[in-house]
Structure formats: structure tokens, C-alpha cells
C-alpha atoms as a PDB file:
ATOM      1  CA  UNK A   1      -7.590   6.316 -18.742  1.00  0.00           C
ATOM      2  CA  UNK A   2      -4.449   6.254 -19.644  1.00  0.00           C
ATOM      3  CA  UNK A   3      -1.571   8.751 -17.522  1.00  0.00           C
ATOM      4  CA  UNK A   4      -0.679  11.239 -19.594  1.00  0.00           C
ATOM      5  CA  UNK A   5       2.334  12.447 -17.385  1.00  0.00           C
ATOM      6  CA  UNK A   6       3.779   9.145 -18.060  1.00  0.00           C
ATOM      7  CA  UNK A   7       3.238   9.057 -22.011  1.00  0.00           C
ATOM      8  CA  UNK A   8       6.086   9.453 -24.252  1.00  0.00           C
ATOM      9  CA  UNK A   9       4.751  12.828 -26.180  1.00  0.00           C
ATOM     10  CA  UNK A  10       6.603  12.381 -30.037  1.00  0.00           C
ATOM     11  CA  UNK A  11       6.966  15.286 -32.048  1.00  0.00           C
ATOM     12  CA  UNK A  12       3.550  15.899 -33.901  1.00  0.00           C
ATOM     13  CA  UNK A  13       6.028  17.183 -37.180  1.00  0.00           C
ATOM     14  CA  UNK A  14       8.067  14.818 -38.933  1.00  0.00           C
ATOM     15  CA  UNK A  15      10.175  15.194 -42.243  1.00  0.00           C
ATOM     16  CA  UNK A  16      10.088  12.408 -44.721  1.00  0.00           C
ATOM     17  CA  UNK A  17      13.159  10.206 -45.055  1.00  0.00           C
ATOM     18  CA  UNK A  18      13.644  11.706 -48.578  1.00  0.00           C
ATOM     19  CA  UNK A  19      14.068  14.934 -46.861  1.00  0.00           C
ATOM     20  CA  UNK A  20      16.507  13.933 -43.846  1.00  0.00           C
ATOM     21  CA  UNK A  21      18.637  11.600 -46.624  1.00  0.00           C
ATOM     22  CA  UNK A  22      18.681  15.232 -48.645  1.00  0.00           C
ATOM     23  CA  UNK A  23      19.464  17.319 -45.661  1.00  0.00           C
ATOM     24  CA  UNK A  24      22.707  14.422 -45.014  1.00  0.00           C
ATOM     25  CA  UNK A  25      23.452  14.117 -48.549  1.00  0.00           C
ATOM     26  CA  UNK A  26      24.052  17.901 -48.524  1.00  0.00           C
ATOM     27  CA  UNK A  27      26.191  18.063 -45.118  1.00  0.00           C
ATOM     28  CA  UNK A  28      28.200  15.178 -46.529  1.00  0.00           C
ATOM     29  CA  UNK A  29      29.090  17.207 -49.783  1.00  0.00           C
ATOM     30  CA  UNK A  30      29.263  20.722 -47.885  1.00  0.00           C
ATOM     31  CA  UNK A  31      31.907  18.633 -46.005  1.00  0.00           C
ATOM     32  CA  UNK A  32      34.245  17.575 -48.958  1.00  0.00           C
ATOM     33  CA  UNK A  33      34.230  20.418 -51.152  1.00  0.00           C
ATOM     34  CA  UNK A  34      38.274  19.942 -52.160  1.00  0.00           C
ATOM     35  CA  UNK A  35      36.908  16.618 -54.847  1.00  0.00           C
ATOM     36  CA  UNK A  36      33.946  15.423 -56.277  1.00  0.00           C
ATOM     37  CA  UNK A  37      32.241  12.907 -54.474  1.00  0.00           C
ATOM     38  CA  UNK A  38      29.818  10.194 -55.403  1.00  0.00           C
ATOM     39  CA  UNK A  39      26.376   8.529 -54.752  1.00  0.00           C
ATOM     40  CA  UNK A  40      27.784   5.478 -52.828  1.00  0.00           C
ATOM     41  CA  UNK A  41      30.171   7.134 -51.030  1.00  0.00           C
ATOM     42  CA  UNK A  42      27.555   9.968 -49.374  1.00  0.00           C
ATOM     43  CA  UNK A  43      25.284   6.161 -48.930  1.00  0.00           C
ATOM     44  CA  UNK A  44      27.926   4.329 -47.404  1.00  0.00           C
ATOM     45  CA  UNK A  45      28.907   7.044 -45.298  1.00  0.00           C
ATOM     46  CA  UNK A  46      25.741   7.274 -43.403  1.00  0.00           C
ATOM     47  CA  UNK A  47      24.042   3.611 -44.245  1.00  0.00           C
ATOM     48  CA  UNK A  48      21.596   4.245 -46.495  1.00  0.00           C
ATOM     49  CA  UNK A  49      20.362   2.467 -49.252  1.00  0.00           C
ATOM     50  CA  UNK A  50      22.650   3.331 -52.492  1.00  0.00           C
ATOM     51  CA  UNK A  51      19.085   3.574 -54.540  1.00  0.00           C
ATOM     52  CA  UNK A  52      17.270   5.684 -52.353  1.00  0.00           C
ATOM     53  CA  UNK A  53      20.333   7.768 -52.388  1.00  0.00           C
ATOM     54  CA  UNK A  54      20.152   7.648 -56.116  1.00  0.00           C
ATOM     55  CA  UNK A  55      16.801   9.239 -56.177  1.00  0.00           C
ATOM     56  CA  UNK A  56      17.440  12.329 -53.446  1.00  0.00           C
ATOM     57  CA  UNK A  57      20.431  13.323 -55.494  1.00  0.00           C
ATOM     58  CA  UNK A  58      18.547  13.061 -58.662  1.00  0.00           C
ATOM     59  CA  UNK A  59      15.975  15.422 -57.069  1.00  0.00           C
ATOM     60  CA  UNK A  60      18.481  17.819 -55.371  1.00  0.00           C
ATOM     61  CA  UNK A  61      20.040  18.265 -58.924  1.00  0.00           C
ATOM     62  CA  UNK A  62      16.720  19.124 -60.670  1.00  0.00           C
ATOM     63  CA  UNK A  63      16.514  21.784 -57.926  1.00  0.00           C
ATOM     64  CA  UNK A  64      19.988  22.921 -58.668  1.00  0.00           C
ATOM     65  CA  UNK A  65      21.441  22.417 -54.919  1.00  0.00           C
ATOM     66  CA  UNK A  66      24.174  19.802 -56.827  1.00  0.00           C
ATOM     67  CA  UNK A  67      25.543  19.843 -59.492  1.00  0.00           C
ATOM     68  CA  UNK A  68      26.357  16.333 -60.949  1.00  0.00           C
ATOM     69  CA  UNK A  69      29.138  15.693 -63.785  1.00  0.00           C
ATOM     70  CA  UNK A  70      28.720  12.892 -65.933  1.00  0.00           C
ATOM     71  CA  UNK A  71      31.431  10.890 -67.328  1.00  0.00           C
ATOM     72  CA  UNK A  72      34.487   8.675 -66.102  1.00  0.00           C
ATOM     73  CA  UNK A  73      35.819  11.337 -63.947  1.00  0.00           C
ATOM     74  CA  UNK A  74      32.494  12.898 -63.130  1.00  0.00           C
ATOM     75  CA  UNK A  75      30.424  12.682 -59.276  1.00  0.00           C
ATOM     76  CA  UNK A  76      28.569  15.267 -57.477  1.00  0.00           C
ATOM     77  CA  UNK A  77      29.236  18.457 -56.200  1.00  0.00           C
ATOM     78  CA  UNK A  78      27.423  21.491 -54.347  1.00  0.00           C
ATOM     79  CA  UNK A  79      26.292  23.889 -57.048  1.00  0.00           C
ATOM     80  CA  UNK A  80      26.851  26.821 -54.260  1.00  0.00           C
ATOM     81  CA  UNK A  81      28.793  27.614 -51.563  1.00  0.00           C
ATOM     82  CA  UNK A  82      26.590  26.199 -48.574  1.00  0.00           C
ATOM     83  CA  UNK A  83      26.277  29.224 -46.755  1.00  0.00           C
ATOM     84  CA  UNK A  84      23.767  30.271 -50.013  1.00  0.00           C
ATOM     85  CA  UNK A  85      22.009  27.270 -49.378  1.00  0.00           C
ATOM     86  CA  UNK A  86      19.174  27.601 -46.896  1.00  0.00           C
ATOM     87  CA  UNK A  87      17.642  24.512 -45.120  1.00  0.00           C
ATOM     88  CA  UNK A  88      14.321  26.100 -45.031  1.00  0.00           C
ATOM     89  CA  UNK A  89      14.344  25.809 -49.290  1.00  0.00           C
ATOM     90  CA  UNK A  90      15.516  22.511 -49.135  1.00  0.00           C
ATOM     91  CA  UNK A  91      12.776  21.126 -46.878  1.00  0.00           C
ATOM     92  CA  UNK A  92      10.266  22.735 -48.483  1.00  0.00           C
ATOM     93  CA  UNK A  93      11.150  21.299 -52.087  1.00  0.00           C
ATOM     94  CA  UNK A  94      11.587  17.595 -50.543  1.00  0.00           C
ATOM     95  CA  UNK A  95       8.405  17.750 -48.767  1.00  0.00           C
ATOM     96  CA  UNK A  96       5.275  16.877 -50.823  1.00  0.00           C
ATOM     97  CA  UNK A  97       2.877  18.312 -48.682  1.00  0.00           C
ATOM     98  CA  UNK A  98       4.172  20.042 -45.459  1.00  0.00           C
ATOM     99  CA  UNK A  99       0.232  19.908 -44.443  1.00  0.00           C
ATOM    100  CA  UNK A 100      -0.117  18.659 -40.234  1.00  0.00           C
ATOM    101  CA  UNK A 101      -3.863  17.849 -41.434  1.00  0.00           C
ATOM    102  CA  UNK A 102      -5.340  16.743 -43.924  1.00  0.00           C
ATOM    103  CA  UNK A 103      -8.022  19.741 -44.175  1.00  0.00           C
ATOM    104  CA  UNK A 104      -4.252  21.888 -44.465  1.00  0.00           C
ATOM    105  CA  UNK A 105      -2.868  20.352 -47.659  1.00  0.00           C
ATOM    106  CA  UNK A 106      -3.329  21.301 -51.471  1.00  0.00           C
ATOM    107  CA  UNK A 107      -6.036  18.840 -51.905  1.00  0.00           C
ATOM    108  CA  UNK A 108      -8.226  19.569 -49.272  1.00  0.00           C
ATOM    109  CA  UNK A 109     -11.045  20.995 -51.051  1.00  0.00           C
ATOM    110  CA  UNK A 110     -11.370  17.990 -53.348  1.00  0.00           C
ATOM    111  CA  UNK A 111     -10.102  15.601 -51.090  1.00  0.00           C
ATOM    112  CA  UNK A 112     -12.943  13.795 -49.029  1.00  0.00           C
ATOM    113  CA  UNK A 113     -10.550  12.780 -46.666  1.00  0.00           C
ATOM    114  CA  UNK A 114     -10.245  16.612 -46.000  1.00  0.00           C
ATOM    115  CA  UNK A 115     -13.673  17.074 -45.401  1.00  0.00           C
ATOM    116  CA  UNK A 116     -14.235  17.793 -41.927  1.00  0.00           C
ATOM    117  CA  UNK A 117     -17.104  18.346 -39.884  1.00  0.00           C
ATOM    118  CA  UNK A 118     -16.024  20.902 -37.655  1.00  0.00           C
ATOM    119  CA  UNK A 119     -14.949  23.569 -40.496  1.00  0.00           C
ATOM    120  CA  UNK A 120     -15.582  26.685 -40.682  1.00  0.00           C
ATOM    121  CA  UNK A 121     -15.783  27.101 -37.371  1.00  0.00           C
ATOM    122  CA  UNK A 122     -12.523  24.461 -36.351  1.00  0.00           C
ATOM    123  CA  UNK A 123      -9.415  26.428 -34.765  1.00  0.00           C
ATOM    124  CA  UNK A 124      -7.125  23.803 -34.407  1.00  0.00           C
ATOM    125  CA  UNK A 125      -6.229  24.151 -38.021  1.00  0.00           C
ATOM    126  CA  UNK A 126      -5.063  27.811 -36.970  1.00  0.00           C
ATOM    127  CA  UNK A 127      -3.276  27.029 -34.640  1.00  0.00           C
ATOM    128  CA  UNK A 128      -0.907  24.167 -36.197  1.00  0.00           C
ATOM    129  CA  UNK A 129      -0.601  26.355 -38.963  1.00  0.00           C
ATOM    130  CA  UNK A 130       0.779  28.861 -36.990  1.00  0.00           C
ATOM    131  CA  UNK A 131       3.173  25.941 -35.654  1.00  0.00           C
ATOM    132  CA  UNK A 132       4.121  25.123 -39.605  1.00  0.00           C
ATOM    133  CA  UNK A 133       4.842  28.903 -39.390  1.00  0.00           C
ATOM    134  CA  UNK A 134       6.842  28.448 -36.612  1.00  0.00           C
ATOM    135  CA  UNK A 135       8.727  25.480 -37.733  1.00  0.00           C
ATOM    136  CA  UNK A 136       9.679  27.238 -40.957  1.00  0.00           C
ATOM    137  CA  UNK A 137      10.751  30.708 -40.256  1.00  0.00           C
ATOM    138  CA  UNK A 138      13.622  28.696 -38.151  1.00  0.00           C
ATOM    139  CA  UNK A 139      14.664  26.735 -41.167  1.00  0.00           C
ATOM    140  CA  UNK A 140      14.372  29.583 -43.460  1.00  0.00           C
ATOM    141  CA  UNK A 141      17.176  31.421 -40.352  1.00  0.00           C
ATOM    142  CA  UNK A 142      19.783  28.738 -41.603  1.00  0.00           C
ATOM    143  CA  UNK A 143      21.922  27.511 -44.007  1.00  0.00           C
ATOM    144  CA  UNK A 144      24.084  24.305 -44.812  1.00  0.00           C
ATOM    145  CA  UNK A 145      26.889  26.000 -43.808  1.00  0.00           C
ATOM    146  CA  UNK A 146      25.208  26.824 -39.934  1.00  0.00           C
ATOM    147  CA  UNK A 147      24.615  22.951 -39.400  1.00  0.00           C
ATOM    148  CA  UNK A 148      27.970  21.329 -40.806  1.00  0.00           C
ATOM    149  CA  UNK A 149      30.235  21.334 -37.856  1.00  0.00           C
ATOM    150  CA  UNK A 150      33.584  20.532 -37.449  1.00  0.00           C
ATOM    151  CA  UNK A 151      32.413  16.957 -36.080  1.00  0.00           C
ATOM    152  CA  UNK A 152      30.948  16.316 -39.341  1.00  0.00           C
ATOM    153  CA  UNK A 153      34.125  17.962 -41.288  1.00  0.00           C
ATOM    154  CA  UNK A 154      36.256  15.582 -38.917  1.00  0.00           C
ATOM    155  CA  UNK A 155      34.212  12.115 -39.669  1.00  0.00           C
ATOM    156  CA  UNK A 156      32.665  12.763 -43.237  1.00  0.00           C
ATOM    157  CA  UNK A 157      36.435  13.277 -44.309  1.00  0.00           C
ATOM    158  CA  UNK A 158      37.950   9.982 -43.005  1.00  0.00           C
ATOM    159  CA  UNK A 159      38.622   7.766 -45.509  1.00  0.00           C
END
């Protein structure tokens, strides 16, 4: 058997990258609020891929965290000051299913996947639902403006 004192222990909870490119994508614009900015600039910025950039914004907008002007002199913008935006909201819309197991998520009582043997009488579903709980009540405590520091002010604004 296998030392367990000597196994790398990874966090069980993981965002999506759709999230983490949002939660970037929003630091870079709470960053440069004196202009506009645009999609390839927020994607070269951090590497990422210009169309998986693409869709995050595209999302974000539909959720009203940007704003995005079309036209020749148009790009993307906050749509509110970032201390209004809380990180908490914005996980929770670019997560699919925040769900640890599958007998958590939305599908679970049509899902067979879901099915599991040891329901009703299973507590482990308690408790890493109490761990979701956890995990977002500390989001829902901050806002864009609580994680953009001035290192990200200093290097987001080089040209």
C-alpha cells in the first residue's frame, strides 16, 4: 500500500478553465478601466487562446459583467465598477455544475451515473456539500476589486 504521508494530496475542487480565463479576463479589464480594451489583447496578455477568449467574453457579456461596443472604435469594457462585481456570482454562472459528485448535480435523479448504492443512508455527500458551502460563502466575501492588486495594475498596464 501505497504511503499516504508521501502522496501529493491535490485539491478535490477545481474550476473549469472557462471560469479561471473569466476570472483573468475580468482582472485584466478591472485593471485598464481609462480605454476600452479588446479580446486579443486580454488573450495575449495572459497566453490564452484568442478563441477561447472569444467565447468567455461572449458569456460574461450575456451575464452583463462587460459590456462590449461594436463598431470600428468599439472593445470591451466592465459594465460596473469591480468592487459591485462579486467573484462568488461569477463562478457560479461559469460553472455548469458546481456538483463534487455526481449524486450532487442537477441530473442526479435521472442520471444513472448518479445512482448510487449507498444513498439514503451515504454521508459523504453531506459533508462535501458542506465543503461547496464552504468554498462559496468565501467567494461570495469578495469582489473584483479585492483580488486586482497593484501587481496586476503594474503588469496588465505595460504596453
Amino acid at each position: 500500500m501505497e504511503n499516504l504521508s508521501r502522496t501529493r494530496i491535490f485539491p478535490i475542487m477545481k474550476l473549469t478553465l472557462q471560469t479561471d480565463y473569466a476570472l483573468r479576463a475580468l482582472i485584466y479589464l478591472g485593471s485598464r478601466t481609462e480605454r476600452l480594451s479588446s479580446i486579443r489583447e486580454i488573450a495575449e496578455a495572459y497566453g490564452i487562446s484568442e478563441a477561447h477568449m472569444v467565447k468567455v467574453i461572449h458569456r460574461l457579456g450575456m451575464a452583463g459583467f462587460i459590456d462590449t461596443i461594436r463598431g470600428r472604435n468599439g472593445g470591451i469594457r466592465l459594465a460596473r465598477p469591480a468592487a459591485d462585481i462579486n467573484i462568488g456570482a461569477v463562478v457560479r454562472y461559469m460553472e455548469d455544475d458546481m456538483a463534487l459528485l455526481a449524486c450532487m448535480g442537477a441530473n442526479a435523479d435521472t442520471d444513472p451515473r448518479a445512482q448510487c448504492l449507498l444513498m439514503p443512508a451515504c454521508r459523504l455527500r453531506g459533508v462535501l456539500g458542506e465543503a461547496l458551502q464552504a468554498m462559496t460563502t468565501v467567494l461570495d466575501r469578495h469582489t473584483l476589486a479585492d483580488v486586482i492588486t497593484p501587481f496586476e495594475r503594474g503588469r496588465l498596464n505595460t504596453p
